[in-house]
N, C-alpha and C. Protein backbone atom coordinates (compact mmCIF):
# COMPACT_ATOMS: atom_id res chain seq x y z
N UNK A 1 -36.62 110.23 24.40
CA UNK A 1 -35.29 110.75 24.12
C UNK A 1 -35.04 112.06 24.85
N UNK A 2 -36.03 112.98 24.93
CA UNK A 2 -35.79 113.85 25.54
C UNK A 2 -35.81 113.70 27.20
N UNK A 3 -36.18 113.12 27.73
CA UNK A 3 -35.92 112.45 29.05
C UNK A 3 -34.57 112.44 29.57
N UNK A 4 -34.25 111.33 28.51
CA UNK A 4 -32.65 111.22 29.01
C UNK A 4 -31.92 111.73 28.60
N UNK A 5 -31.99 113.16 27.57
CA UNK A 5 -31.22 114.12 27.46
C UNK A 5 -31.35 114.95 28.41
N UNK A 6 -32.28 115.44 28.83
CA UNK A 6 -32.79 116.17 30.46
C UNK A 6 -31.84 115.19 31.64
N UNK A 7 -32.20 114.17 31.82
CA UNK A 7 -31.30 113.34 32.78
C UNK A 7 -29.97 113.60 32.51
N UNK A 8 -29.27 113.48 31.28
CA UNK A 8 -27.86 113.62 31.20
C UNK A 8 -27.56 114.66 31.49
N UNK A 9 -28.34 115.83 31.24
CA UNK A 9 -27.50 117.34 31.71
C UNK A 9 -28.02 117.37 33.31
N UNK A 10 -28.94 116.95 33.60
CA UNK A 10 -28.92 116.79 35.20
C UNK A 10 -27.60 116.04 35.74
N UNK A 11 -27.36 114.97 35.21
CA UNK A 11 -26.19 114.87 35.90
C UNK A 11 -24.91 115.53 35.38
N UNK A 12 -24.64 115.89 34.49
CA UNK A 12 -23.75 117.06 33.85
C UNK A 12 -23.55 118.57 35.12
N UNK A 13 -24.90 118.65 35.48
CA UNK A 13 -24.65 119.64 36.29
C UNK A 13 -24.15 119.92 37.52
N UNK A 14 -25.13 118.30 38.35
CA UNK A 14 -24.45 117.73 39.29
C UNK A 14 -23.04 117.55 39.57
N UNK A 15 -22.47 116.75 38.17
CA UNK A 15 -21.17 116.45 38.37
C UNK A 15 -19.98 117.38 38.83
N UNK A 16 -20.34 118.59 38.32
CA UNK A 16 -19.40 119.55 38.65
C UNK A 16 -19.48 120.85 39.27
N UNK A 17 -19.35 119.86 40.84
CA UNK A 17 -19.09 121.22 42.03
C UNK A 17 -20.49 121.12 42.74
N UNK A 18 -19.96 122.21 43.69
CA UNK A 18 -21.20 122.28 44.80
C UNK A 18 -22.21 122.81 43.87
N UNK A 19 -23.72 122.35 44.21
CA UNK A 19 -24.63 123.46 43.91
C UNK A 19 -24.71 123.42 42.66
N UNK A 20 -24.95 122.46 41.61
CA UNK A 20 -24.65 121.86 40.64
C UNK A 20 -23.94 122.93 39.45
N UNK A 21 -23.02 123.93 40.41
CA UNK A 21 -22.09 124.55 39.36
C UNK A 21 -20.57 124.11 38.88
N UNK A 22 -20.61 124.52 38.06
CA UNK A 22 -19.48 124.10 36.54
C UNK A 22 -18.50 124.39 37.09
N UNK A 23 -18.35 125.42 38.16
CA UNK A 23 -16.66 125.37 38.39
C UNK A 23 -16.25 126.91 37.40
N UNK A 24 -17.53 127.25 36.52
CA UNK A 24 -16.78 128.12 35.71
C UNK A 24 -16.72 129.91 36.15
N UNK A 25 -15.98 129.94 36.08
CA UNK A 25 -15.26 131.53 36.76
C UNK A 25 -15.48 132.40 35.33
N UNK A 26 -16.39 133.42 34.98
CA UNK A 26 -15.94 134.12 34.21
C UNK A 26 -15.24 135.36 34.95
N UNK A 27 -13.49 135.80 34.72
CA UNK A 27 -13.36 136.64 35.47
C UNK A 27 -13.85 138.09 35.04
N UNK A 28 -13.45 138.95 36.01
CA UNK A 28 -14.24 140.89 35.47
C UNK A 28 -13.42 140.90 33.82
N UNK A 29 -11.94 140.24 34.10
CA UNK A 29 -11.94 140.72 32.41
C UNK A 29 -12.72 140.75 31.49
N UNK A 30 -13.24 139.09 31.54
CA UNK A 30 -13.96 138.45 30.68
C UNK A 30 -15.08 139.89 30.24
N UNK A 31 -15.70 140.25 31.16
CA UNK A 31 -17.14 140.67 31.26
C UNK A 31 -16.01 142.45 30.30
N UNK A 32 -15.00 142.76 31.07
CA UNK A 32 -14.31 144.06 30.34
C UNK A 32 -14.04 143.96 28.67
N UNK A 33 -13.58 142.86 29.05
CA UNK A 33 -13.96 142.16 26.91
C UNK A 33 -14.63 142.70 26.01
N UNK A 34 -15.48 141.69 27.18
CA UNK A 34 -17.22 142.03 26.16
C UNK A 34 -17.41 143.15 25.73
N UNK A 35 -17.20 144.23 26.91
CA UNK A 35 -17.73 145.44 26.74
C UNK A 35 -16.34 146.53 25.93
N UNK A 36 -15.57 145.99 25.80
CA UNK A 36 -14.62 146.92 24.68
C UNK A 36 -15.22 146.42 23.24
N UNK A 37 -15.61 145.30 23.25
CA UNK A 37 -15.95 144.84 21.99
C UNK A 37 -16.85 145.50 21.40
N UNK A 38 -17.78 145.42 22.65
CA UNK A 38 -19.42 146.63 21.85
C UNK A 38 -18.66 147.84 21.66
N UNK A 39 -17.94 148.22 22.45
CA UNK A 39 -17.71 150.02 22.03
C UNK A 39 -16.79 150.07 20.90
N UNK A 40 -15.92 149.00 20.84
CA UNK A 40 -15.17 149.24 19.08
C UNK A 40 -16.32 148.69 17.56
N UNK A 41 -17.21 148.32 17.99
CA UNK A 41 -17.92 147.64 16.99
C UNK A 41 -18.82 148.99 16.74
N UNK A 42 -18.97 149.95 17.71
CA UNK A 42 -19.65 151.09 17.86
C UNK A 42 -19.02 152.02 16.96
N UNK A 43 -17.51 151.56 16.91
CA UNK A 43 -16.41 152.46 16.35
C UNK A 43 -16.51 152.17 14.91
N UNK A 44 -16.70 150.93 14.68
CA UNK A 44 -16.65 150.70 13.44
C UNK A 44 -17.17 151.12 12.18
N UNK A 45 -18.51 151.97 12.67
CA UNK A 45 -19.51 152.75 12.05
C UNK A 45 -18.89 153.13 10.85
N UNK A 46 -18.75 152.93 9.54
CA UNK A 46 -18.79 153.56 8.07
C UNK A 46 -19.65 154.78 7.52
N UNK A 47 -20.81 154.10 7.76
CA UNK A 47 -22.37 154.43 7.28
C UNK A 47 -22.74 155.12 8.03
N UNK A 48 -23.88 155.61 7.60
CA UNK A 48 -25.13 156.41 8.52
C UNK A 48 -26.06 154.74 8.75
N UNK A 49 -26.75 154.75 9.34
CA UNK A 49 -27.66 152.97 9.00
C UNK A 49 -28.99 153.85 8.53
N UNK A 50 -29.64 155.37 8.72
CA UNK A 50 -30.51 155.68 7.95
C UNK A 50 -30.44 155.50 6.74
N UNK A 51 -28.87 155.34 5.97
CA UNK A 51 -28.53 155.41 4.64
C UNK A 51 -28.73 154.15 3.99
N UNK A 52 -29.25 153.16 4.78
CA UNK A 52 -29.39 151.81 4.37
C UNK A 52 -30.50 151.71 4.79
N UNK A 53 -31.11 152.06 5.10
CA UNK A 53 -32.55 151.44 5.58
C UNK A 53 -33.55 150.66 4.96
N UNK A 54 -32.99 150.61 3.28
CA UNK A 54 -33.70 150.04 2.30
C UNK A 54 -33.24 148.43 2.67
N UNK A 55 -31.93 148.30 3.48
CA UNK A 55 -31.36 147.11 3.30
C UNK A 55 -31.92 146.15 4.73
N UNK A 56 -32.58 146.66 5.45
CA UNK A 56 -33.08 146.45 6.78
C UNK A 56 -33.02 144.76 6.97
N UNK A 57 -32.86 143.68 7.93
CA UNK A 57 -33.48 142.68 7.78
C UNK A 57 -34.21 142.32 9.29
N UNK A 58 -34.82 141.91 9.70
CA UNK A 58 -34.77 141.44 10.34
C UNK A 58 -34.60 139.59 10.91
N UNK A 59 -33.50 139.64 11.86
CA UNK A 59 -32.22 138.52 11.61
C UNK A 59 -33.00 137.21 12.52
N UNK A 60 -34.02 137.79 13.08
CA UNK A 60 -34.29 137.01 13.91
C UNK A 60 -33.24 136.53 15.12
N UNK A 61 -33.15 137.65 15.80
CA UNK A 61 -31.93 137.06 17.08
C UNK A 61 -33.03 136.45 18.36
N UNK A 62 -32.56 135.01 18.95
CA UNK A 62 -33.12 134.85 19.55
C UNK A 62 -33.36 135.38 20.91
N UNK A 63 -33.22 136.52 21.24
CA UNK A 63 -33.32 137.18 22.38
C UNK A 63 -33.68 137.07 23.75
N UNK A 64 -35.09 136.41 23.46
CA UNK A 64 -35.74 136.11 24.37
C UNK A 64 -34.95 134.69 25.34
N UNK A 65 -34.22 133.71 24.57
CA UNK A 65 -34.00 132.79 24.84
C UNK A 65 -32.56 133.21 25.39
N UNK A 66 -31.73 134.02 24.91
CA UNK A 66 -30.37 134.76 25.30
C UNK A 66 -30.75 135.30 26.69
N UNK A 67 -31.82 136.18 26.90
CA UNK A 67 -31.83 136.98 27.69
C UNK A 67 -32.74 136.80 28.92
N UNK A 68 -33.34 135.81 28.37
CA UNK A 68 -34.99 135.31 30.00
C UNK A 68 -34.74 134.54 30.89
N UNK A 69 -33.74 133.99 30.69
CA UNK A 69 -33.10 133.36 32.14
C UNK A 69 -33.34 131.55 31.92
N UNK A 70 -33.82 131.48 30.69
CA UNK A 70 -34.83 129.76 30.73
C UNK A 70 -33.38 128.91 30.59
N UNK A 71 -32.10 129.50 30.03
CA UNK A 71 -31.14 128.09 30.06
C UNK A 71 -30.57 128.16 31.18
N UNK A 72 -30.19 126.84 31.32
CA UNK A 72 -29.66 126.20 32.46
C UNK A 72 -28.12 126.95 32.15
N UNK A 73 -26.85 126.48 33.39
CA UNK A 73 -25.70 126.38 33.38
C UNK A 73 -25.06 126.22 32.02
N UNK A 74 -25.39 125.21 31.79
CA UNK A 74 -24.44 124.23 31.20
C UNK A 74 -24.85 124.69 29.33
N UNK A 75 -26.06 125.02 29.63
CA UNK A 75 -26.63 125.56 27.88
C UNK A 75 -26.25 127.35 27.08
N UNK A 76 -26.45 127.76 28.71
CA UNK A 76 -25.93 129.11 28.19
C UNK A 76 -24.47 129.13 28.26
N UNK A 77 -23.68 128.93 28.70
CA UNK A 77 -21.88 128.47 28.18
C UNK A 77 -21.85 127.88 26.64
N UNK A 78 -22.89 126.97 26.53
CA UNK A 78 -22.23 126.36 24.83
C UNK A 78 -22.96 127.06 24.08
N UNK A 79 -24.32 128.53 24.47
CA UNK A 79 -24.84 129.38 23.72
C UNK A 79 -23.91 130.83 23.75
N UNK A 80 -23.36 130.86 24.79
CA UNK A 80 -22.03 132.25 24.83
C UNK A 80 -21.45 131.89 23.90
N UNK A 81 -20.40 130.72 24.48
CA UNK A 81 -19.73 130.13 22.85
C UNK A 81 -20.06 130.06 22.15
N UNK A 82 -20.58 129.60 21.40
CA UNK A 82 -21.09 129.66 19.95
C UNK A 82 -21.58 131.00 19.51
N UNK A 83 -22.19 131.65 20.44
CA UNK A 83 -22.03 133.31 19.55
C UNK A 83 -20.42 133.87 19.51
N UNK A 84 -20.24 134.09 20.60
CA UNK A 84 -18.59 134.53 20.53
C UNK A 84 -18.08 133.98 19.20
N UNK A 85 -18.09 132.12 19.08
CA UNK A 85 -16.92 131.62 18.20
C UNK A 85 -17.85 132.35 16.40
N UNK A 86 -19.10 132.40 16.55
CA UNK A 86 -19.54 132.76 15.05
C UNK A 86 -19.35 133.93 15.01
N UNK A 87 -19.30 135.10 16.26
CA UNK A 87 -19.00 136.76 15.71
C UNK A 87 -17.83 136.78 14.86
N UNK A 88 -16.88 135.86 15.75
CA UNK A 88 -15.61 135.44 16.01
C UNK A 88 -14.67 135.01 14.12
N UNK A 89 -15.72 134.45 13.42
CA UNK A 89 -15.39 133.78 12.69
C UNK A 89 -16.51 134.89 11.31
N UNK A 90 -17.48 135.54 11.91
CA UNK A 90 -18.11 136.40 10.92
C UNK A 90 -16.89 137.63 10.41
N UNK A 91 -16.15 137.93 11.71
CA UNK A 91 -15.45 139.47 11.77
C UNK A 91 -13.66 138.77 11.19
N UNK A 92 -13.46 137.71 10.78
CA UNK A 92 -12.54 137.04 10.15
C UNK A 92 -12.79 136.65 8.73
N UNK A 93 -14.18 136.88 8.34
CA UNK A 93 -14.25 136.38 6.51
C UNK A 93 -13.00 137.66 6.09
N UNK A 94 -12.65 137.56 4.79
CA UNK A 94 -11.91 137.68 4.10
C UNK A 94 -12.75 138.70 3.53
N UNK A 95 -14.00 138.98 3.42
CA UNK A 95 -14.47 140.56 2.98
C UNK A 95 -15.12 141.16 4.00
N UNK A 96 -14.83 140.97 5.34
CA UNK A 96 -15.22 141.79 6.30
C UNK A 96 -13.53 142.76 6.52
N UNK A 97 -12.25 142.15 5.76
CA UNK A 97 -11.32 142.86 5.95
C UNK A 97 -11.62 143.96 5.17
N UNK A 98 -12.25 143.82 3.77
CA UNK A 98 -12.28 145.20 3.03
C UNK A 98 -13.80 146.28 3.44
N UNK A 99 -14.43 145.81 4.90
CA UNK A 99 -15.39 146.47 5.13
C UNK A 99 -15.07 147.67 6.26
N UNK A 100 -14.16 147.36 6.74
CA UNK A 100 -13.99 147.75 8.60
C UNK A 100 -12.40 148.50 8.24
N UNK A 101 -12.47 149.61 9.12
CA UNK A 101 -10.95 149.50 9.69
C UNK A 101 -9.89 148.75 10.21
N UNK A 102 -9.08 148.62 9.55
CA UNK A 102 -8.56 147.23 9.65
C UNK A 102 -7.52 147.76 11.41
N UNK A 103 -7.41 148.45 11.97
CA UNK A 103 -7.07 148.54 13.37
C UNK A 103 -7.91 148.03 14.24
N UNK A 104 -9.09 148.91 14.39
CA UNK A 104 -10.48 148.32 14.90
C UNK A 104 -10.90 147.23 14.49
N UNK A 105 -10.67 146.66 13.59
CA UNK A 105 -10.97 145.11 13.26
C UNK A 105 -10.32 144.05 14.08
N UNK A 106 -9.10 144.63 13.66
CA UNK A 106 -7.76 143.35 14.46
C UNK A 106 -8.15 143.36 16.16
N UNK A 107 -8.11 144.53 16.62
CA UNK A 107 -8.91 144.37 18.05
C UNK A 107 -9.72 143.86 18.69
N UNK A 108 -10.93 144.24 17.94
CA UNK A 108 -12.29 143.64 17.81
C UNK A 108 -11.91 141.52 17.60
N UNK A 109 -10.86 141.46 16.55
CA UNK A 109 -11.19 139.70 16.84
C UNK A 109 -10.22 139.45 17.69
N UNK A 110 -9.19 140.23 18.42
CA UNK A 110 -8.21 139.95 19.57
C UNK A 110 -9.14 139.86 20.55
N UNK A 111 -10.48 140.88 20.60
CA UNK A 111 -10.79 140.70 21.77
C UNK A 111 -12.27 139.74 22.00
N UNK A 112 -12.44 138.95 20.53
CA UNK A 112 -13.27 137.88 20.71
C UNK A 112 -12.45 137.01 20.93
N UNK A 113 -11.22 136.46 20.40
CA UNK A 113 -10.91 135.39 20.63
C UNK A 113 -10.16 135.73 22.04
N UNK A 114 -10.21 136.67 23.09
CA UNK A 114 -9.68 136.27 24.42
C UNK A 114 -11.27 135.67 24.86
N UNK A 115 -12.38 136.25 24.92
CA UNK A 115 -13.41 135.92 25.16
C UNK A 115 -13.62 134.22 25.19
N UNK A 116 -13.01 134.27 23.73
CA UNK A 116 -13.46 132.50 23.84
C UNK A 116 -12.14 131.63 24.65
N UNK A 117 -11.07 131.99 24.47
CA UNK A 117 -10.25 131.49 25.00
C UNK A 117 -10.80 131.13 26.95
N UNK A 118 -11.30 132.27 27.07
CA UNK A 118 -11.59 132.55 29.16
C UNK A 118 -12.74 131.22 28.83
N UNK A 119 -13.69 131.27 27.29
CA UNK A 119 -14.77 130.79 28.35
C UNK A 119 -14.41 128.95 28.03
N UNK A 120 -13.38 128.86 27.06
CA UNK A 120 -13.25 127.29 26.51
C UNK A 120 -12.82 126.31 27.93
N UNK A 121 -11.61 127.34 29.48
CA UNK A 121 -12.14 126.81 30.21
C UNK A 121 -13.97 125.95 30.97
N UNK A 122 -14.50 127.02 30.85
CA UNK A 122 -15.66 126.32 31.46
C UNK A 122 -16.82 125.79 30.46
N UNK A 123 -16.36 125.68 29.04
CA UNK A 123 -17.03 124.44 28.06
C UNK A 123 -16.50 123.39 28.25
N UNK A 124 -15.32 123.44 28.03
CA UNK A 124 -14.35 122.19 28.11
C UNK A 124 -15.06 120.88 29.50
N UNK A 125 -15.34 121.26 30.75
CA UNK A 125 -15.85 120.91 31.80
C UNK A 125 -17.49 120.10 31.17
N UNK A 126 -17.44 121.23 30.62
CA UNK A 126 -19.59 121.06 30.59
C UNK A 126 -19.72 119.89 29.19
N UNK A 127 -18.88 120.22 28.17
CA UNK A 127 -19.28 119.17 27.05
C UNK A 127 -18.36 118.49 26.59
N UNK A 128 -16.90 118.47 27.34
CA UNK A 128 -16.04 117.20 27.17
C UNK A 128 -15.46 117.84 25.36
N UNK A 129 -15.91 117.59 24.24
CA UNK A 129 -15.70 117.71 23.45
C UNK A 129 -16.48 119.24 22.53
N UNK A 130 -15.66 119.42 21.54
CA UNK A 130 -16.54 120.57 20.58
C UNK A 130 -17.77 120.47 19.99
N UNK A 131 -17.62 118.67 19.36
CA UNK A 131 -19.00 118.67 18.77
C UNK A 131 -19.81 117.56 19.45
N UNK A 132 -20.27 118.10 20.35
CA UNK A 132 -20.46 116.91 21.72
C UNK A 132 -22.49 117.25 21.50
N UNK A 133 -23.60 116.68 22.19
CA UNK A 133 -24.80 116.51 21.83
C UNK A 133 -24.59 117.73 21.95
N UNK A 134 -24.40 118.88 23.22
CA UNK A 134 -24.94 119.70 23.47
C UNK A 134 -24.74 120.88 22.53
N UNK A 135 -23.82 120.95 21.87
CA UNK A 135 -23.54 121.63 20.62
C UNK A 135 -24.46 121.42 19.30
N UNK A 136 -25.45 120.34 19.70
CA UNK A 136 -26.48 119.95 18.64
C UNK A 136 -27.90 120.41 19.34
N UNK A 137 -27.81 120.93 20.20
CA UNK A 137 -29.49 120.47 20.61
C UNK A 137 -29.71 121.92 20.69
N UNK A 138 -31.14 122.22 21.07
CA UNK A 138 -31.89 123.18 20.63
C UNK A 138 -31.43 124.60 20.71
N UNK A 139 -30.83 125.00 21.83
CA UNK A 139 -30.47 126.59 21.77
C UNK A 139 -29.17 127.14 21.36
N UNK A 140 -28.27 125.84 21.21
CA UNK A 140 -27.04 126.44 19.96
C UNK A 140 -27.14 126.40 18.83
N UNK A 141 -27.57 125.57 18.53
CA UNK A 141 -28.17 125.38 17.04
C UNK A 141 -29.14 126.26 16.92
N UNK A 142 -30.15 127.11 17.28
CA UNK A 142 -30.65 127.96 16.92
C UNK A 142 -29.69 129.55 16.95
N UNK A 143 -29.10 129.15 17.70
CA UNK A 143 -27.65 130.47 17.36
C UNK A 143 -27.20 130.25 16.50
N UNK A 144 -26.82 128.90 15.99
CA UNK A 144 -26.23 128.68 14.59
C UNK A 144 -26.74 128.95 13.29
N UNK A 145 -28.09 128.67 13.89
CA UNK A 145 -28.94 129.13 12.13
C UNK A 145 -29.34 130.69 12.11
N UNK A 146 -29.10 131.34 13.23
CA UNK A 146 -29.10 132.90 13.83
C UNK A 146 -27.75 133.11 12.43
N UNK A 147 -26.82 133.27 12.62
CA UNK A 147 -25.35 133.33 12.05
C UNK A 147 -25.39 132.79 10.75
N UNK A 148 -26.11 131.51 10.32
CA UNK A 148 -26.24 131.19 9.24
C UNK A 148 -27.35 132.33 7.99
N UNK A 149 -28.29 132.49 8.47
CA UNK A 149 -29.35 133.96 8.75
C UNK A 149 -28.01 135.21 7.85
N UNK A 150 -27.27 135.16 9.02
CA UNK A 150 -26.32 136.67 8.69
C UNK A 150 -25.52 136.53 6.99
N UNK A 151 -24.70 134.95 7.36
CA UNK A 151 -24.42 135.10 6.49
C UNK A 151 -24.55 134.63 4.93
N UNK A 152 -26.01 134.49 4.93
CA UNK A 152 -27.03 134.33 3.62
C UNK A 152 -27.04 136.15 3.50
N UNK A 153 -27.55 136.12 4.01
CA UNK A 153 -27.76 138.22 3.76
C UNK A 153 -26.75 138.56 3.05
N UNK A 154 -25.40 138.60 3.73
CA UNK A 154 -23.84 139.22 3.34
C UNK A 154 -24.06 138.68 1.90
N UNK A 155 -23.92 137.54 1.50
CA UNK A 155 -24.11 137.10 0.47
C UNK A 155 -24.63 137.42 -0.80
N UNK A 156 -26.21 137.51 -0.45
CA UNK A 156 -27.21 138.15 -1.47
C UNK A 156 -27.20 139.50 -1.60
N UNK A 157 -26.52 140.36 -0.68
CA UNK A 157 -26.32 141.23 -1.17
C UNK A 157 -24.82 142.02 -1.29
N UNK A 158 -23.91 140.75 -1.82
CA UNK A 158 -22.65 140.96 -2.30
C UNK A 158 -22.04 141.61 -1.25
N UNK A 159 -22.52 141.43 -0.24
CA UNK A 159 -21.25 142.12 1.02
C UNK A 159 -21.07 143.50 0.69
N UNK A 160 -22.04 144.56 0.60
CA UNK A 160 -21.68 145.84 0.29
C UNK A 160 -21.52 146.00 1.74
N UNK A 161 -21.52 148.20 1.16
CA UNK A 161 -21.31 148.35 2.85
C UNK A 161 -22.53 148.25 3.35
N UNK A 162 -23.13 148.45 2.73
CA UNK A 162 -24.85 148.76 3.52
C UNK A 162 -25.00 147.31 4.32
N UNK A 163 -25.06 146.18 3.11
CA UNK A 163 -24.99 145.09 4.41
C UNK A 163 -24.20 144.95 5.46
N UNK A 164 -22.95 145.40 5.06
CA UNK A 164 -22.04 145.27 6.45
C UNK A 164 -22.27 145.90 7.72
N UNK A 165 -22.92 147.45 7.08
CA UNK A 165 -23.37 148.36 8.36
C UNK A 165 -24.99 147.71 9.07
N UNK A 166 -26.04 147.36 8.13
CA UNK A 166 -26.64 146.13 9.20
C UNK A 166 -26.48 145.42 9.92
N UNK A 167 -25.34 144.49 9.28
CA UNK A 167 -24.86 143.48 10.28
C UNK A 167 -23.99 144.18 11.23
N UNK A 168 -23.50 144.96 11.42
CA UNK A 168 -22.24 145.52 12.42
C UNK A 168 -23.58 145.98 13.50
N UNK A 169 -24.92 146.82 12.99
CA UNK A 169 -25.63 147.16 13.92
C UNK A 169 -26.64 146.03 14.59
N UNK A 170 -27.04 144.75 13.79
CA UNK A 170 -27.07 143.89 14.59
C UNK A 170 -26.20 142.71 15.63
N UNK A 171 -24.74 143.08 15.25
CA UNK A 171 -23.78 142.26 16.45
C UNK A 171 -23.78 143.29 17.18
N UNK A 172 -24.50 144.24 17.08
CA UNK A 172 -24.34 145.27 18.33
C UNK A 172 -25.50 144.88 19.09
N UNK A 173 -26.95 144.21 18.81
CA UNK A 173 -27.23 144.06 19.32
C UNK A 173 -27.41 142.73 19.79
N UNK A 174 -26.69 141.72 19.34
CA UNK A 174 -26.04 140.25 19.83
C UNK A 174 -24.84 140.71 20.46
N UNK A 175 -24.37 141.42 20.85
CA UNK A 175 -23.01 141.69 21.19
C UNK A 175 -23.78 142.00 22.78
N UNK A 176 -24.94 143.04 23.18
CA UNK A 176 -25.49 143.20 24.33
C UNK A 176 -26.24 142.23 24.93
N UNK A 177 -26.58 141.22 24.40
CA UNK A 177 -27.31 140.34 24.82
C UNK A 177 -26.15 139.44 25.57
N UNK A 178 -25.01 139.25 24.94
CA UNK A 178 -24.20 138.44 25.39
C UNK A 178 -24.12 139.18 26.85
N UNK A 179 -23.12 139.92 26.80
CA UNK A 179 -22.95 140.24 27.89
C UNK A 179 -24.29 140.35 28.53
N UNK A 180 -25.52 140.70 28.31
CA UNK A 180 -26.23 140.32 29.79
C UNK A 180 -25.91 138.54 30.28
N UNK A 181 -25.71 137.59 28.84
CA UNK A 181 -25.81 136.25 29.14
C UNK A 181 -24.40 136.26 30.24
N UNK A 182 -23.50 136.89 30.29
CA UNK A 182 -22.33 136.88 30.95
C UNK A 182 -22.40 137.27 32.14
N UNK A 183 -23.04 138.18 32.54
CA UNK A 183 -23.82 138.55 33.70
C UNK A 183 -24.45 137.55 34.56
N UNK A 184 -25.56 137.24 33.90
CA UNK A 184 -26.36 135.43 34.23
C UNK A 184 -25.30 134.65 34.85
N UNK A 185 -24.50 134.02 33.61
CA UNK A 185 -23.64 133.25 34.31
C UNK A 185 -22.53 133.38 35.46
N UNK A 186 -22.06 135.00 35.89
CA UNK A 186 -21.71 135.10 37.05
C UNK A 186 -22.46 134.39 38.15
N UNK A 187 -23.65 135.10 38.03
CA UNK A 187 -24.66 135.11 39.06
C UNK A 187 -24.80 133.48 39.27
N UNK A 188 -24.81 132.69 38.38
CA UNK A 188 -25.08 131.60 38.14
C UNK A 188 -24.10 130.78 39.47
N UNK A 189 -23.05 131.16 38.68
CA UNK A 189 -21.67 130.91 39.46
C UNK A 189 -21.62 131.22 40.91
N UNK A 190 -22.56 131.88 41.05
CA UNK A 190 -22.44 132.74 42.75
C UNK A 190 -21.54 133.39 43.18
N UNK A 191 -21.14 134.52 41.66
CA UNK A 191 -20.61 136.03 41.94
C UNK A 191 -21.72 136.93 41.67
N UNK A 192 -22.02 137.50 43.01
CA UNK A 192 -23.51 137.66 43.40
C UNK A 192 -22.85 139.75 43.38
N UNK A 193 -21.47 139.62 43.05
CA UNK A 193 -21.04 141.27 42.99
C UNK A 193 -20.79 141.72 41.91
N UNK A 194 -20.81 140.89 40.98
CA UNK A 194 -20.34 140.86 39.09
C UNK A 194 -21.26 142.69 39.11
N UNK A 195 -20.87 143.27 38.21
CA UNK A 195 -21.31 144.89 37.75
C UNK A 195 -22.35 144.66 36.48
């Protein structure tokens, strides 16, 4: 089975474009996004996070797999997405409104959902559909249970601020990983001048 899941994204990759790339353009906005996002999420600060330190978790972000170069084209697009669409959908619960500044908030998901909007062009290409295999197989779905992770925490501990200021300081550091993944996929693309 895993064969011809390997075969199918071989030809997945093939299929689209020279040089078995996707066709997908992230433009400088995209990448300017990203990076307003970290600096308002920076903004968002309530807390001291020394003042929580009792609340610490560690979330298990997969990092290594975000950041080492091992996915292909076509895996790190439906692993961008899927972080984007879960920050996306974490910074939209209904008690992250009574956690955050609600200015810096509204920004912050204006400027995830342009993010996903730029990149749903070049998913759309790679997996045809939303809940298509590749949205099941190993490195989105481990983003998913990443996010699922977060929001068991929020939970158990009633969404105070202390949890919120954890989690705000760990999408800060899923928030940098992305953008290096955004980086990658320039390069990927063969914008060999991306910043």
């Amino acid at each position: 089975m895993a064969f011809v899941l390997s075969l199918l994204m071989a030809l997945v990759l093939v299929s689209y474009g020279p040089g078995g790339s996707l066709g997908c353009d992230l433009s400088q906005n995209h990448m300017l996004d990203g990076r307003e996002n970290l600096r308002l999420l920076g903004q968002m600060r309530r807390l001291s996070p020394r003042f929580c330190l009792q609340d610490r978790k560690d979330f298990a972000f997969p990092q290594e797999m975000v950041e080492g170069g091992q996915l292909q084209e076509a895996q790190a697009i439906s692993v961008l997405h899927e972080m984007l669409q879960q920050s996306f959908n974490l910074f939209h619960t209904e008690r992250s409104s009574a956690a955050w500044n609600t200015t810096l908030l509204e920004q912050l998901r204006t400027g995830l959902h342009q993010q996903l909007e730029d990149l749903d062009a070049c998913l759309g290409p790679v997996t045809g559909e939303k809940d298509s295999d590749l949205g099941r197989m190993g490195p989105t779905l481990t983003v998913k249970k990443y996010f699922q992770g977060i929001h068991v925490f929020l939970k158990e501990k009633e969404y105070s601020d202390c949890a919120w200021e954890i989690v705000r300081v760990e999408m800060m550091r899923s928030f940098s990983s992305s953008t290096t993944l955004q980086k990658r996929l320039r390069m990927m693309d063969g914008d060999l001048n991306s910043p």
